[in-house]
C-alpha atoms as a PDB file:
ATOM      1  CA  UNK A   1     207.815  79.318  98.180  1.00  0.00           C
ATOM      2  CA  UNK A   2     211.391  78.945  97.669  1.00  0.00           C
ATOM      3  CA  UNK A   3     212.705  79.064  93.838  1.00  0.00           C
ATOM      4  CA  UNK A   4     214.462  76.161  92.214  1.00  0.00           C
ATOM      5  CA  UNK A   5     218.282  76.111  91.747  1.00  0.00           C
ATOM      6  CA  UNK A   6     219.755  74.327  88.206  1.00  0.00           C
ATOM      7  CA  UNK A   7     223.460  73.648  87.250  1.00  0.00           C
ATOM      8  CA  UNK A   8     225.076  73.588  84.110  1.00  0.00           C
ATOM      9  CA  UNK A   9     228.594  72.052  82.275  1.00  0.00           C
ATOM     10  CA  UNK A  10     230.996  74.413  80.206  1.00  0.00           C
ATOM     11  CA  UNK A  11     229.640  76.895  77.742  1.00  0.00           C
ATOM     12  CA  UNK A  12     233.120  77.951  76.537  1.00  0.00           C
ATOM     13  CA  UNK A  13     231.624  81.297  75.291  1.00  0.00           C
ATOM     14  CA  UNK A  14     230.514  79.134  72.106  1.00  0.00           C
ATOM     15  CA  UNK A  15     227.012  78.803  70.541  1.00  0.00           C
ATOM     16  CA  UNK A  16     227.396  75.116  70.464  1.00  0.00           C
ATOM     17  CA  UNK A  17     228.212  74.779  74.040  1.00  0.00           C
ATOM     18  CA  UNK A  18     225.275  76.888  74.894  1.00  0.00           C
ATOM     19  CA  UNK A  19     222.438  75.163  73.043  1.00  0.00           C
ATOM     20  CA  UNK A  20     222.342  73.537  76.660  1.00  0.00           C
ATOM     21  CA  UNK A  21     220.014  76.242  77.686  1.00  0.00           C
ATOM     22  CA  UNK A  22     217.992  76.750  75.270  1.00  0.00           C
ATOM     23  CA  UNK A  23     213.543  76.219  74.984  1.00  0.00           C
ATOM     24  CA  UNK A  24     214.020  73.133  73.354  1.00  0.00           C
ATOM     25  CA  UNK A  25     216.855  71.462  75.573  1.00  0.00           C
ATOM     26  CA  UNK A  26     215.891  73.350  78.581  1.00  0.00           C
ATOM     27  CA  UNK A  27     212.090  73.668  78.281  1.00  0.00           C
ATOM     28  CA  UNK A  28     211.404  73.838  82.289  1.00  0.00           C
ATOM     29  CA  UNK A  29     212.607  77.596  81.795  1.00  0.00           C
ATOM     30  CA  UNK A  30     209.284  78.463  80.501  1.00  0.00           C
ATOM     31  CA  UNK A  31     207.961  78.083  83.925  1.00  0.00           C
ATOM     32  CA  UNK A  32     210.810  79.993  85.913  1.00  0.00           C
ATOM     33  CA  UNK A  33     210.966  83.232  87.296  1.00  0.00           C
ATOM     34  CA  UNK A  34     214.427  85.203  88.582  1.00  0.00           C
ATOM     35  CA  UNK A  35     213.847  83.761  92.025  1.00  0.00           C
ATOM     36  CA  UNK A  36     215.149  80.838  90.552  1.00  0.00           C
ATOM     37  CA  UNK A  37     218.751  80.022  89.431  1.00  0.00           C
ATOM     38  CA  UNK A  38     220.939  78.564  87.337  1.00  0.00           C
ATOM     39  CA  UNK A  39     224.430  78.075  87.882  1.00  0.00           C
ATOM     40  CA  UNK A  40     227.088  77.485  85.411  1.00  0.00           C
ATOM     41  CA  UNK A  41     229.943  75.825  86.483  1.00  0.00           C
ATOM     42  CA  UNK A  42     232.826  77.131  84.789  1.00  0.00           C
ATOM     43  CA  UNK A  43     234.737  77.829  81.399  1.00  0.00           C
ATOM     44  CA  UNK A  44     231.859  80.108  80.735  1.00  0.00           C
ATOM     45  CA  UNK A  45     233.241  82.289  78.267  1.00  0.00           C
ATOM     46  CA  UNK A  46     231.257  84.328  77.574  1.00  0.00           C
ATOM     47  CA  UNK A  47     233.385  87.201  78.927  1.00  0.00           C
ATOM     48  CA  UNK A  48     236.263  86.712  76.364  1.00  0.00           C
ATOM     49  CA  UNK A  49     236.879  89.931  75.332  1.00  0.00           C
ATOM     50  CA  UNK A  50     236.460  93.477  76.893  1.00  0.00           C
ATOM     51  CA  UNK A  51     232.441  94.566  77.163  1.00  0.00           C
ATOM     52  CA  UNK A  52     230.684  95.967  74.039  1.00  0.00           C
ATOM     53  CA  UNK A  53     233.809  95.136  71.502  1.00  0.00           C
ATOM     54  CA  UNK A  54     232.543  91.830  69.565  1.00  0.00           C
ATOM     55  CA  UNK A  55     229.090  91.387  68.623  1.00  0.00           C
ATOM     56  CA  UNK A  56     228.670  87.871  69.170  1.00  0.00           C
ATOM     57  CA  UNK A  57     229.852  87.933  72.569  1.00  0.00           C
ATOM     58  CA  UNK A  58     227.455  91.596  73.500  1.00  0.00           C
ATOM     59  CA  UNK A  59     224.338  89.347  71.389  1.00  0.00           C
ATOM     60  CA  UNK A  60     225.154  85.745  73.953  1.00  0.00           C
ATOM     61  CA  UNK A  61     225.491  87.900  77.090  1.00  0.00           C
ATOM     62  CA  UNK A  62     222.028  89.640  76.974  1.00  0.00           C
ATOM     63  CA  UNK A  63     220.035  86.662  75.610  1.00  0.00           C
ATOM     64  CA  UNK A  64     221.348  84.617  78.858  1.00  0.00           C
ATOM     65  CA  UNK A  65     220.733  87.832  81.035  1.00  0.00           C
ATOM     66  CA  UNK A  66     217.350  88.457  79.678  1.00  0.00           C
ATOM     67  CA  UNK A  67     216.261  84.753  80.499  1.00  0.00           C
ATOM     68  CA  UNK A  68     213.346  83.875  82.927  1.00  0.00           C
ATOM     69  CA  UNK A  69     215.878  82.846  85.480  1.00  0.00           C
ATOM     70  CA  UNK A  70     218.832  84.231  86.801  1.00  0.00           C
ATOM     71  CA  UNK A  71     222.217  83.179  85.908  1.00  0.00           C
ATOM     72  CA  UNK A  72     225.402  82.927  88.102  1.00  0.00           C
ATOM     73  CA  UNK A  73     228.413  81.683  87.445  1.00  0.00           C
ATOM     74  CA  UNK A  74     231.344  79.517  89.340  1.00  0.00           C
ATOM     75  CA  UNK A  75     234.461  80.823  87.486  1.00  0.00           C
ATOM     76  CA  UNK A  76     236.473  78.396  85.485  1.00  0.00           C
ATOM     77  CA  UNK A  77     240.024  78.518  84.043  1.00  0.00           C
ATOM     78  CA  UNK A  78     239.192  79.777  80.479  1.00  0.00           C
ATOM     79  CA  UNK A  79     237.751  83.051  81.519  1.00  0.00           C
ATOM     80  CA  UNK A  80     239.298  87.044  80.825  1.00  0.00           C
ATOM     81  CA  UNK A  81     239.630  87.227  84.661  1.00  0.00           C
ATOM     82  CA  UNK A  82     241.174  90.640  83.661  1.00  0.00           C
ATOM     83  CA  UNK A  83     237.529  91.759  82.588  1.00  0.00           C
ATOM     84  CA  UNK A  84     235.941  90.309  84.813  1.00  0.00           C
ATOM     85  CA  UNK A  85     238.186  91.230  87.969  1.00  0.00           C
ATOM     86  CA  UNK A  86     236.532  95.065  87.113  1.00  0.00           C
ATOM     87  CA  UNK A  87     233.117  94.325  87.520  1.00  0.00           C
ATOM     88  CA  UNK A  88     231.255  96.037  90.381  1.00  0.00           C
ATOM     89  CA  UNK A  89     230.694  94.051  93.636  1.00  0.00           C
ATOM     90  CA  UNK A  90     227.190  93.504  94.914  1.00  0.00           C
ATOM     91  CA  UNK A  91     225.967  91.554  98.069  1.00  0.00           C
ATOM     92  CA  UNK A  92     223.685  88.629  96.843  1.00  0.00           C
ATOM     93  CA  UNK A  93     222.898  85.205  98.414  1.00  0.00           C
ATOM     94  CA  UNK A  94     224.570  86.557 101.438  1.00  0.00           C
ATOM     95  CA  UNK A  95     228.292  86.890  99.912  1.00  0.00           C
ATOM     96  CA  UNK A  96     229.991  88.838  97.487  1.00  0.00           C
ATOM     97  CA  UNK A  97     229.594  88.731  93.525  1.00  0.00           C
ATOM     98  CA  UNK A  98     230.915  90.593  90.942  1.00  0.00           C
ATOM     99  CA  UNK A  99     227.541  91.781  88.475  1.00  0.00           C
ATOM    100  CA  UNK A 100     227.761  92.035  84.864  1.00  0.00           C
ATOM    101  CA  UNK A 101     224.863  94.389  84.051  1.00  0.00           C
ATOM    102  CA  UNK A 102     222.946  94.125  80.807  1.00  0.00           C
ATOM    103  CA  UNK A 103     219.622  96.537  79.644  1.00  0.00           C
ATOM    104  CA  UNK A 104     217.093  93.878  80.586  1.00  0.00           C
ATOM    105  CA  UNK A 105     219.060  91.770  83.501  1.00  0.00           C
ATOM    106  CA  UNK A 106     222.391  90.685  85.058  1.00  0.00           C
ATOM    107  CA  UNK A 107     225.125  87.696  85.305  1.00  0.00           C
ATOM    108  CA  UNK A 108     226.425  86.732  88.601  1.00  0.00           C
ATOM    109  CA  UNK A 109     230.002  86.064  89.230  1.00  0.00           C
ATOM    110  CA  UNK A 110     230.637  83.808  92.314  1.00  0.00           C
ATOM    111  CA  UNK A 111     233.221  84.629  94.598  1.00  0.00           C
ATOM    112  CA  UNK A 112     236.354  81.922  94.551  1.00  0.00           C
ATOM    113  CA  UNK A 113     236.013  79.850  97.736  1.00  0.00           C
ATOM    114  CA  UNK A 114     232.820  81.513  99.146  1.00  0.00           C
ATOM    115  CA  UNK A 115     229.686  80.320 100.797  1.00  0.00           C
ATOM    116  CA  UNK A 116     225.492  81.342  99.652  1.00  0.00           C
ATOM    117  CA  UNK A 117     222.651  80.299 100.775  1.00  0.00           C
ATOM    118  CA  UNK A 118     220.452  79.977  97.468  1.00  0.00           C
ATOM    119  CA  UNK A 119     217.006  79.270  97.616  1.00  0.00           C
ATOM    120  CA  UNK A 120     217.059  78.121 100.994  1.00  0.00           C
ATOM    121  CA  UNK A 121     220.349  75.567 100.090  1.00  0.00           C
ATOM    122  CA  UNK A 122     223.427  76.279 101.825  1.00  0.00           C
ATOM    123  CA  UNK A 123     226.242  76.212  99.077  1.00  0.00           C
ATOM    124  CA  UNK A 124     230.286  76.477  98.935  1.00  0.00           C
ATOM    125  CA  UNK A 125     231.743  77.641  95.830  1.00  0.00           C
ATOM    126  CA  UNK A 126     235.053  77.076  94.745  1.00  0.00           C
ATOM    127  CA  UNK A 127     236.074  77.833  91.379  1.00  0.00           C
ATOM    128  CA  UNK A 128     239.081  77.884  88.994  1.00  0.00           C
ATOM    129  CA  UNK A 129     241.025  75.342  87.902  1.00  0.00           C
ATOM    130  CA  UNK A 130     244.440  75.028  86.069  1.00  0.00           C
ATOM    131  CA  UNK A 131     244.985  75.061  82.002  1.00  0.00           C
ATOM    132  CA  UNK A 132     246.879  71.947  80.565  1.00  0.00           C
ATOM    133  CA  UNK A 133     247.788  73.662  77.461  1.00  0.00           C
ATOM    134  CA  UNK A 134     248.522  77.142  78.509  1.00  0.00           C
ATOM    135  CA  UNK A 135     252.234  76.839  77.005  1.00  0.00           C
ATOM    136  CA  UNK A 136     250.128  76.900  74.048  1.00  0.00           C
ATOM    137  CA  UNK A 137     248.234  79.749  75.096  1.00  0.00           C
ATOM    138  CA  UNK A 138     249.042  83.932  74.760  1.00  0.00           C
ATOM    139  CA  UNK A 139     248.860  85.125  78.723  1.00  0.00           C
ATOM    140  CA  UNK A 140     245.920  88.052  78.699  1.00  0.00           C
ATOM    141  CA  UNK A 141     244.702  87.168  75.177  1.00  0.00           C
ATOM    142  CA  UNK A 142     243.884  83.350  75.850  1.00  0.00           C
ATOM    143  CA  UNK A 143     245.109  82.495  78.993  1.00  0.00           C
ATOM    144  CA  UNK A 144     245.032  84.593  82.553  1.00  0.00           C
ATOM    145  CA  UNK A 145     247.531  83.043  85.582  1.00  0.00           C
ATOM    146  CA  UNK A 146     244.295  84.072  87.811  1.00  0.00           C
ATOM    147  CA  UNK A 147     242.776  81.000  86.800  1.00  0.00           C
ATOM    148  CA  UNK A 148     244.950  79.872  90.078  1.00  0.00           C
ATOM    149  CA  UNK A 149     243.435  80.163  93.147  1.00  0.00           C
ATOM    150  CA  UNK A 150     245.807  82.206  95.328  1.00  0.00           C
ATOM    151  CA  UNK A 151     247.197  81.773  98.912  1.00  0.00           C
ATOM    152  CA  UNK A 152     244.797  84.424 100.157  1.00  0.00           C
ATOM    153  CA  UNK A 153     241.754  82.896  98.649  1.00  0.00           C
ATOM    154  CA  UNK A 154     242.251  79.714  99.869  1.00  0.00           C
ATOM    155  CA  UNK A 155     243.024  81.170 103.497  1.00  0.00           C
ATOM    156  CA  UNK A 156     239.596  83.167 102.585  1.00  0.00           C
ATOM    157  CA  UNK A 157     237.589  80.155 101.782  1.00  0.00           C
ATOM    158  CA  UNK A 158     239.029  78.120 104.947  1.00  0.00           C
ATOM    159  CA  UNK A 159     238.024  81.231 106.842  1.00  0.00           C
ATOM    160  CA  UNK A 160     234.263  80.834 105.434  1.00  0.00           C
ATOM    161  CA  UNK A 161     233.979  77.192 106.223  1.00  0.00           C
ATOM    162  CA  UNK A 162     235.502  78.164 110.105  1.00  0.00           C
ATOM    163  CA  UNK A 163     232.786  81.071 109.696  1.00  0.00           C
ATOM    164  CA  UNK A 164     229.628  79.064 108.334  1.00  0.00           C
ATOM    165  CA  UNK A 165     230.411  75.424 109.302  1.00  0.00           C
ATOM    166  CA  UNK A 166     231.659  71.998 107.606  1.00  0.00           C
ATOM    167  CA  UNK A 167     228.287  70.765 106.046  1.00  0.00           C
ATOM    168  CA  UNK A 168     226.573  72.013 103.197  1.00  0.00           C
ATOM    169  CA  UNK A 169     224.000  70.996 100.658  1.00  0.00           C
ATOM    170  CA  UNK A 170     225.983  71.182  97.811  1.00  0.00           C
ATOM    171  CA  UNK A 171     229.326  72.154  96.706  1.00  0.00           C
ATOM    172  CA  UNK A 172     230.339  73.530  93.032  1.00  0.00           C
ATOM    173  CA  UNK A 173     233.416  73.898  91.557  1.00  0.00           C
ATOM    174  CA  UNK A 174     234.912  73.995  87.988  1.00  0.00           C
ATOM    175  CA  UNK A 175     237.139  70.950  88.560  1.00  0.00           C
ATOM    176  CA  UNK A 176     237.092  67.965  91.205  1.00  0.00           C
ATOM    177  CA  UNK A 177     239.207  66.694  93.525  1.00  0.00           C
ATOM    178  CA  UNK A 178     242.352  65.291  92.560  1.00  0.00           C
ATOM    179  CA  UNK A 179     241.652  61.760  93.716  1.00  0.00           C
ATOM    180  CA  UNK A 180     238.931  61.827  91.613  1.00  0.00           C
ATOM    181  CA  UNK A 181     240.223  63.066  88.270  1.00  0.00           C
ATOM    182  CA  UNK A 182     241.029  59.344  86.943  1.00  0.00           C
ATOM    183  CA  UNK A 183     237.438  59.157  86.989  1.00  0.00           C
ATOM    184  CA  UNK A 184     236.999  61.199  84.369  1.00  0.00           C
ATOM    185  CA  UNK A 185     240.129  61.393  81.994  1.00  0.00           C
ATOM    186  CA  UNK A 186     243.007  59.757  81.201  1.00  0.00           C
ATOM    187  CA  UNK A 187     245.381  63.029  81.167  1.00  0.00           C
ATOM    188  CA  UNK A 188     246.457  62.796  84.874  1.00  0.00           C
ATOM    189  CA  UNK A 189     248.333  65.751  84.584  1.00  0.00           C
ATOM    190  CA  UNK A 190     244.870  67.318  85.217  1.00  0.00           C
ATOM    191  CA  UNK A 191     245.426  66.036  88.967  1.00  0.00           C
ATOM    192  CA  UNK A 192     248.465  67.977  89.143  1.00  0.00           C
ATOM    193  CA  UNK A 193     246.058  70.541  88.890  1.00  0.00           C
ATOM    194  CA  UNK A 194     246.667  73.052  92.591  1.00  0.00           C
ATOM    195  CA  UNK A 195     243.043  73.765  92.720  1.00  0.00           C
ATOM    196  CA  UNK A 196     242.191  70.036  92.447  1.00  0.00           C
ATOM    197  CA  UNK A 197     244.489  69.411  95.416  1.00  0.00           C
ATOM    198  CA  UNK A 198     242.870  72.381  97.271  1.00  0.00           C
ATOM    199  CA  UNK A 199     239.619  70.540  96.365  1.00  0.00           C
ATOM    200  CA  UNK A 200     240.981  67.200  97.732  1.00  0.00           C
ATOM    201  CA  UNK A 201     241.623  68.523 101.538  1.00  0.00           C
ATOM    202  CA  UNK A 202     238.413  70.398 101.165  1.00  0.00           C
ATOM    203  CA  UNK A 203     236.549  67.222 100.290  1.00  0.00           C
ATOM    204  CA  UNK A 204     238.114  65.588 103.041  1.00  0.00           C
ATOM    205  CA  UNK A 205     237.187  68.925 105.459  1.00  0.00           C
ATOM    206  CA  UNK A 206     233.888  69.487 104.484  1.00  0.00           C
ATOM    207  CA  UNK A 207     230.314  67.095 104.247  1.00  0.00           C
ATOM    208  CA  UNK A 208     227.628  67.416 101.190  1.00  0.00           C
ATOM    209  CA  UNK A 209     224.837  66.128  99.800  1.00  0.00           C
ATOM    210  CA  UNK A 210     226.073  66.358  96.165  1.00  0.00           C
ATOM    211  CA  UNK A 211     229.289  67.355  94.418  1.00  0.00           C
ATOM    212  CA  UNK A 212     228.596  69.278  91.051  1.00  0.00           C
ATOM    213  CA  UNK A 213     231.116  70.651  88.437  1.00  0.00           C
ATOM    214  CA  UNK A 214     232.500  70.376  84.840  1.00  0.00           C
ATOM    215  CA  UNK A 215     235.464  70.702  83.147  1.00  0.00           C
ATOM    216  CA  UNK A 216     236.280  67.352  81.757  1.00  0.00           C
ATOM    217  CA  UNK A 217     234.113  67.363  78.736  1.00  0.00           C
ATOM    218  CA  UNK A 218     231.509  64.720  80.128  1.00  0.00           C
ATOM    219  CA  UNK A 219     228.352  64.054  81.916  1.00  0.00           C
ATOM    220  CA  UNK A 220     229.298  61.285  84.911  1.00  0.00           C
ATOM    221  CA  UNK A 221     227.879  60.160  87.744  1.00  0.00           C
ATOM    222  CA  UNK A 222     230.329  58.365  90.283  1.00  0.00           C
ATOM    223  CA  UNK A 223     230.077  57.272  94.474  1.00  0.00           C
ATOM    224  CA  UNK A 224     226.328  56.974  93.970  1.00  0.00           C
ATOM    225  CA  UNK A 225     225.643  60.579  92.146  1.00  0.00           C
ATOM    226  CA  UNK A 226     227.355  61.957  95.201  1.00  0.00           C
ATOM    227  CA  UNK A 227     229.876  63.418  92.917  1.00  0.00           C
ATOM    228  CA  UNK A 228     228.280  64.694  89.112  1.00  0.00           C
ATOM    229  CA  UNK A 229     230.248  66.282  86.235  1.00  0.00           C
ATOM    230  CA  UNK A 230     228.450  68.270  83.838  1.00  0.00           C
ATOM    231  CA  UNK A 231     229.106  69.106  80.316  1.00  0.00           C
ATOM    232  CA  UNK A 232     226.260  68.518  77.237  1.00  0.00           C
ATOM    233  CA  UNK A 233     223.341  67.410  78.988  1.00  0.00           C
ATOM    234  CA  UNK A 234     220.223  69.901  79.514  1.00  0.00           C
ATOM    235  CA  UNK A 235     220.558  71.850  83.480  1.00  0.00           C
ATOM    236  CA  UNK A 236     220.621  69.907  86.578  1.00  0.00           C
ATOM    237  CA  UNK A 237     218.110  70.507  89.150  1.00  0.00           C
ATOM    238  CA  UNK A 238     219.226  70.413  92.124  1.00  0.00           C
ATOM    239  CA  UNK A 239     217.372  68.551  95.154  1.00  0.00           C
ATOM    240  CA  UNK A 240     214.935  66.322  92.612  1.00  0.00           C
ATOM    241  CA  UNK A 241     215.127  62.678  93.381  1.00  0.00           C
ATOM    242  CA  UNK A 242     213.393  61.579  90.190  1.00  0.00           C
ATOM    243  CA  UNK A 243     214.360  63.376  86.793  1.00  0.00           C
ATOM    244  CA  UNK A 244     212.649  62.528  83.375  1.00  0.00           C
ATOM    245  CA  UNK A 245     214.376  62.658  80.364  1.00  0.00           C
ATOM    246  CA  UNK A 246     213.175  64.868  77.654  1.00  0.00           C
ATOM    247  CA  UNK A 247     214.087  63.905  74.240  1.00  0.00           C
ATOM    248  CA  UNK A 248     214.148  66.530  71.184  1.00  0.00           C
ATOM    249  CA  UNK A 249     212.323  66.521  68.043  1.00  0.00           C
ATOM    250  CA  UNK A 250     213.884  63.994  65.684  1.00  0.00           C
ATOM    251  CA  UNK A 251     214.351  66.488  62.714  1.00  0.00           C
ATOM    252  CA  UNK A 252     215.917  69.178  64.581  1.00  0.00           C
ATOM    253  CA  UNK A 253     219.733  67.935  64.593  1.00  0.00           C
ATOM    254  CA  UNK A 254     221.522  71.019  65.938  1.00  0.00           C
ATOM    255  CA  UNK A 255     221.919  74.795  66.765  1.00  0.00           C
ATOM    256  CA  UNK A 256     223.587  77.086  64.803  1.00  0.00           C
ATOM    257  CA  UNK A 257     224.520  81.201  65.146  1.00  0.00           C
ATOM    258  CA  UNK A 258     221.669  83.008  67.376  1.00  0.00           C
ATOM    259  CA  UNK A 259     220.264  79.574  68.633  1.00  0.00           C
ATOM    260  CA  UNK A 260     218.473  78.581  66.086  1.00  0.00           C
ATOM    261  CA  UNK A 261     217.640  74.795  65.687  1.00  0.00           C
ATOM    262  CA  UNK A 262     219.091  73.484  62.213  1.00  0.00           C
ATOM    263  CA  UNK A 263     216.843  70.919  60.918  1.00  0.00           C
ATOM    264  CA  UNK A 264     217.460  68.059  58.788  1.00  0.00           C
ATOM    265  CA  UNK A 265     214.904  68.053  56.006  1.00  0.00           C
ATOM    266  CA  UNK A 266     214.449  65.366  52.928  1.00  0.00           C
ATOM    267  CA  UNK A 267     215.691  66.884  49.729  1.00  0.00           C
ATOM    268  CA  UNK A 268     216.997  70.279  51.257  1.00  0.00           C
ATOM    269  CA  UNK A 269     219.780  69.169  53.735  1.00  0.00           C
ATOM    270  CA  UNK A 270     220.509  71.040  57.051  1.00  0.00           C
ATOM    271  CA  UNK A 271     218.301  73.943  57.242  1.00  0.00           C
ATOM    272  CA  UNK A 272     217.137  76.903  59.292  1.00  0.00           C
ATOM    273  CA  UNK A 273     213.679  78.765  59.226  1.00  0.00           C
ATOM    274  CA  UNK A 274     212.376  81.425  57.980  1.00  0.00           C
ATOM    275  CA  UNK A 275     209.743  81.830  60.785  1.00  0.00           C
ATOM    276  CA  UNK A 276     212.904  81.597  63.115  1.00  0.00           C
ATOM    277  CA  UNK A 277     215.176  84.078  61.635  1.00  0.00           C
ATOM    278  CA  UNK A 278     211.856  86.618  61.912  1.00  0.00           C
ATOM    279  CA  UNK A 279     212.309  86.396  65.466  1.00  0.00           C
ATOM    280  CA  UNK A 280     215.853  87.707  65.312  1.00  0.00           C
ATOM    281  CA  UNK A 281     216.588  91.834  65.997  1.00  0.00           C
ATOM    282  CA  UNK A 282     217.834  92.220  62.303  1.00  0.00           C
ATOM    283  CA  UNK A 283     215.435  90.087  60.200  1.00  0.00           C
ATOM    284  CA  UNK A 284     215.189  93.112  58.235  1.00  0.00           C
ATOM    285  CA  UNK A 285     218.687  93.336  57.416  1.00  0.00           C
ATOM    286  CA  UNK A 286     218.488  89.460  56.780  1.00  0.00           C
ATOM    287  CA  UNK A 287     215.486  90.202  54.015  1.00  0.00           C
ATOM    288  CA  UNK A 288     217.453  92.669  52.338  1.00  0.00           C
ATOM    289  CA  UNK A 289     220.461  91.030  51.732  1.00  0.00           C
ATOM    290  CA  UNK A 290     219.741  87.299  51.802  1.00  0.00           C
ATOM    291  CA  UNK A 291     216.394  86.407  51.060  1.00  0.00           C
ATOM    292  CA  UNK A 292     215.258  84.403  48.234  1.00  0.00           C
ATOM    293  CA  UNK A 293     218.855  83.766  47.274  1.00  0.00           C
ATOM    294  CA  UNK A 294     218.429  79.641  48.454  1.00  0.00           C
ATOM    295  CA  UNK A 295     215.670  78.347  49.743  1.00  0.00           C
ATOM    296  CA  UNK A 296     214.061  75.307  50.158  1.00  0.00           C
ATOM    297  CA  UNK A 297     210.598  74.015  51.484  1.00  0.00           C
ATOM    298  CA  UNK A 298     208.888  71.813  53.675  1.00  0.00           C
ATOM    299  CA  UNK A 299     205.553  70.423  54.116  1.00  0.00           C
ATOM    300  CA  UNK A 300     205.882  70.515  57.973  1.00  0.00           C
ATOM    301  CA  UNK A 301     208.006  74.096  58.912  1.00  0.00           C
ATOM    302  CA  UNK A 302     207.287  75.856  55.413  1.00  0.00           C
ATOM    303  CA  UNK A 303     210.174  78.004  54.215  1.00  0.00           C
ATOM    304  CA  UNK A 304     213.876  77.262  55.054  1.00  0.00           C
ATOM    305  CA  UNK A 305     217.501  78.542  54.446  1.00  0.00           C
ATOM    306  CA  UNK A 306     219.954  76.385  53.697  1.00  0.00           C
ATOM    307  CA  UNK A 307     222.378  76.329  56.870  1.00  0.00           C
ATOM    308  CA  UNK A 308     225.662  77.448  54.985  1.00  0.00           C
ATOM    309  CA  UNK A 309     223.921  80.182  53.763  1.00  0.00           C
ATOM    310  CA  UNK A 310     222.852  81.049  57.421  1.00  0.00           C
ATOM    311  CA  UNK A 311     226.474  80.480  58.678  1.00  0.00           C
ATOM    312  CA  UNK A 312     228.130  82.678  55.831  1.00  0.00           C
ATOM    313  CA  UNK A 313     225.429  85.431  56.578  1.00  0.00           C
ATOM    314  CA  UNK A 314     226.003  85.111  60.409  1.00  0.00           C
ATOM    315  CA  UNK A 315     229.933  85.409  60.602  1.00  0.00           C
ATOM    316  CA  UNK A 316     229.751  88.380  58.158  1.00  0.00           C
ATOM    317  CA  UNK A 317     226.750  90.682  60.354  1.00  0.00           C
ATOM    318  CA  UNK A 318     229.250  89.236  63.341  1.00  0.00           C
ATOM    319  CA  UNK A 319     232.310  90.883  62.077  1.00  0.00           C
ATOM    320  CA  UNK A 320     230.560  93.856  60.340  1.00  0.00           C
ATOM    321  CA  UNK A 321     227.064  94.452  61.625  1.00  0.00           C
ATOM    322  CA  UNK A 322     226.232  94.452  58.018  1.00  0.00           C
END
């Protein structure tokens, strides 16, 4: 049997952009396996620095590696491209990707412009996109000129669709053509975008069932779902006509640091738990140095920190493993 395939908006290498994906917003992951696949689609950000030298980033990285599933990515234009550009190259869903190898799994790095066949779905991938603000940005600290596609990958990509054909199933990409940014913002100079032109004489080149990417910070439907972007909402399946609509529990308003919910609890505020924070790798460390300090209680999750207190613990074991 085939596995599923899933897509997901911008993560931005930020706990709050990931919540996405976890049990509670994503709760179909409890039945996955690696055969099936997620793909994010771009400003995943999660490689912002080099391997192993920030804690958060090392702590994000293997808790999306070590999923049920297996993740790949469509690059986007707020990525270290110079990390990532080092990666080893593997053969995988009959192209190239660059693998990020963790102890219990791996990431997937699509090739720019290249063409997989996924779980039995034949699939062109196109990412990058260009950065509005990158005159506000420090080139190789926050912003990479890769983010470009260059003249060679674009010949390379043409050269795939002359190799594999002009229809596919679906094609993903980090922004959308430029006739179709107005769509989805009001900045315009995002059409100026050379990537969203590329994207425009591809979309005129090539046929697909569906059209998936992010990007622009919303979750839009437009030309009869044809064309989706993605940014908050839970993973897209791909190929599933009728979708239902999960909604969370009421009291849990949020995720904080290490993806825990943050409930909102009468008389106590915004609050993690206890039974929670046991789960985490350094509870211990947690009991030693935080516990009992504020606390509050309720009838229906027992024991609970108050979320500032979680937040000011968090940054500091972030910064200092201590």
């Amino acid at each position: 049997m085939s596995g599923r395939i899933f897509v997901c908006g911008d993560t931005h290498g930020m706990s709050a952009d990931t919540q996405k994906l976890n049990a509670k917003n994503f709760p179909e992951q409890k039945d996955l396996t690696k055969n099936d696949v997620l793909i994010q689609l771009g400003d995943f950000g999660w490689v912002w620095y080099p391997i192993g030298e920030n804690k958060e980033q090392e702590y994000w990285l293997d808790w999306l590696s070590e999923k049920n599933y297996t993740l790949a990515v469509v690059l986007g234009n707020h990525e270290n491209y110079n990390v990532i550009e080092t990666l080893p190259i593997e053969k995988r869903w009959g192209n190239e990707v660059k693998v990020l190898k963790r102890s219990k799994g791996a990431i997937y790095f699509l090739k720019r412009g290249g063409v997989y066949t996924i779980n039995d779905k034949k699939i062109l991938a196109i990412g990058g996109a260009e950065s509005i603000d990158r005159a506000n940005r420090i080139e190789d600290v926050s912003w990479w000129r890769q983010e470009r596609l260059t003249f060679q990958e674009t010949e390379s990509c043409l050269d795939e669709i002359g190799i594999h054909g002009k229809t596919y199933d679906y094609v993903l990409t980090h922004t959308c053509p430029a006739g179709f940014v107005n769509r989805f913002t009001d900045n315009m100079s995002k059409a100026k975008c050379s990537v969203a032109n590329f994207l425009d004489y591809i979309d005129d080149v090539v046929e697909c069932k569906e059209w998936h990417f992010g990007h622009f910070h919303k979750d839009i439907k437009i030309n009869e779902g044809k064309y989706r972007c993605h940014y908050k909402n839970s993973p897209f399946e791909l190929g599933v006509e009728e979708r239902i609509e999960i909604s969370a529990k009421d009291d849990i308003v949020d995720m904080t640091y290490f993806d825990l919910d943050v409930y909102e609890i009468k008389g106590c505020g915004k609050c993690v738990r206890v039974s929670d924070i046991k789960k985490l790798p350094f509870y211990e460390l947690w009991y030693k140095k935080s516990f009992g300090s504020t606390m509050g209680i309720s009838e229906e999750y027992g024991a609970m920190v108050y979320l500032h207190d979680w937040i000011k613990f968090s940054k500091r074991y972030v910064e200092t493993g201590d």
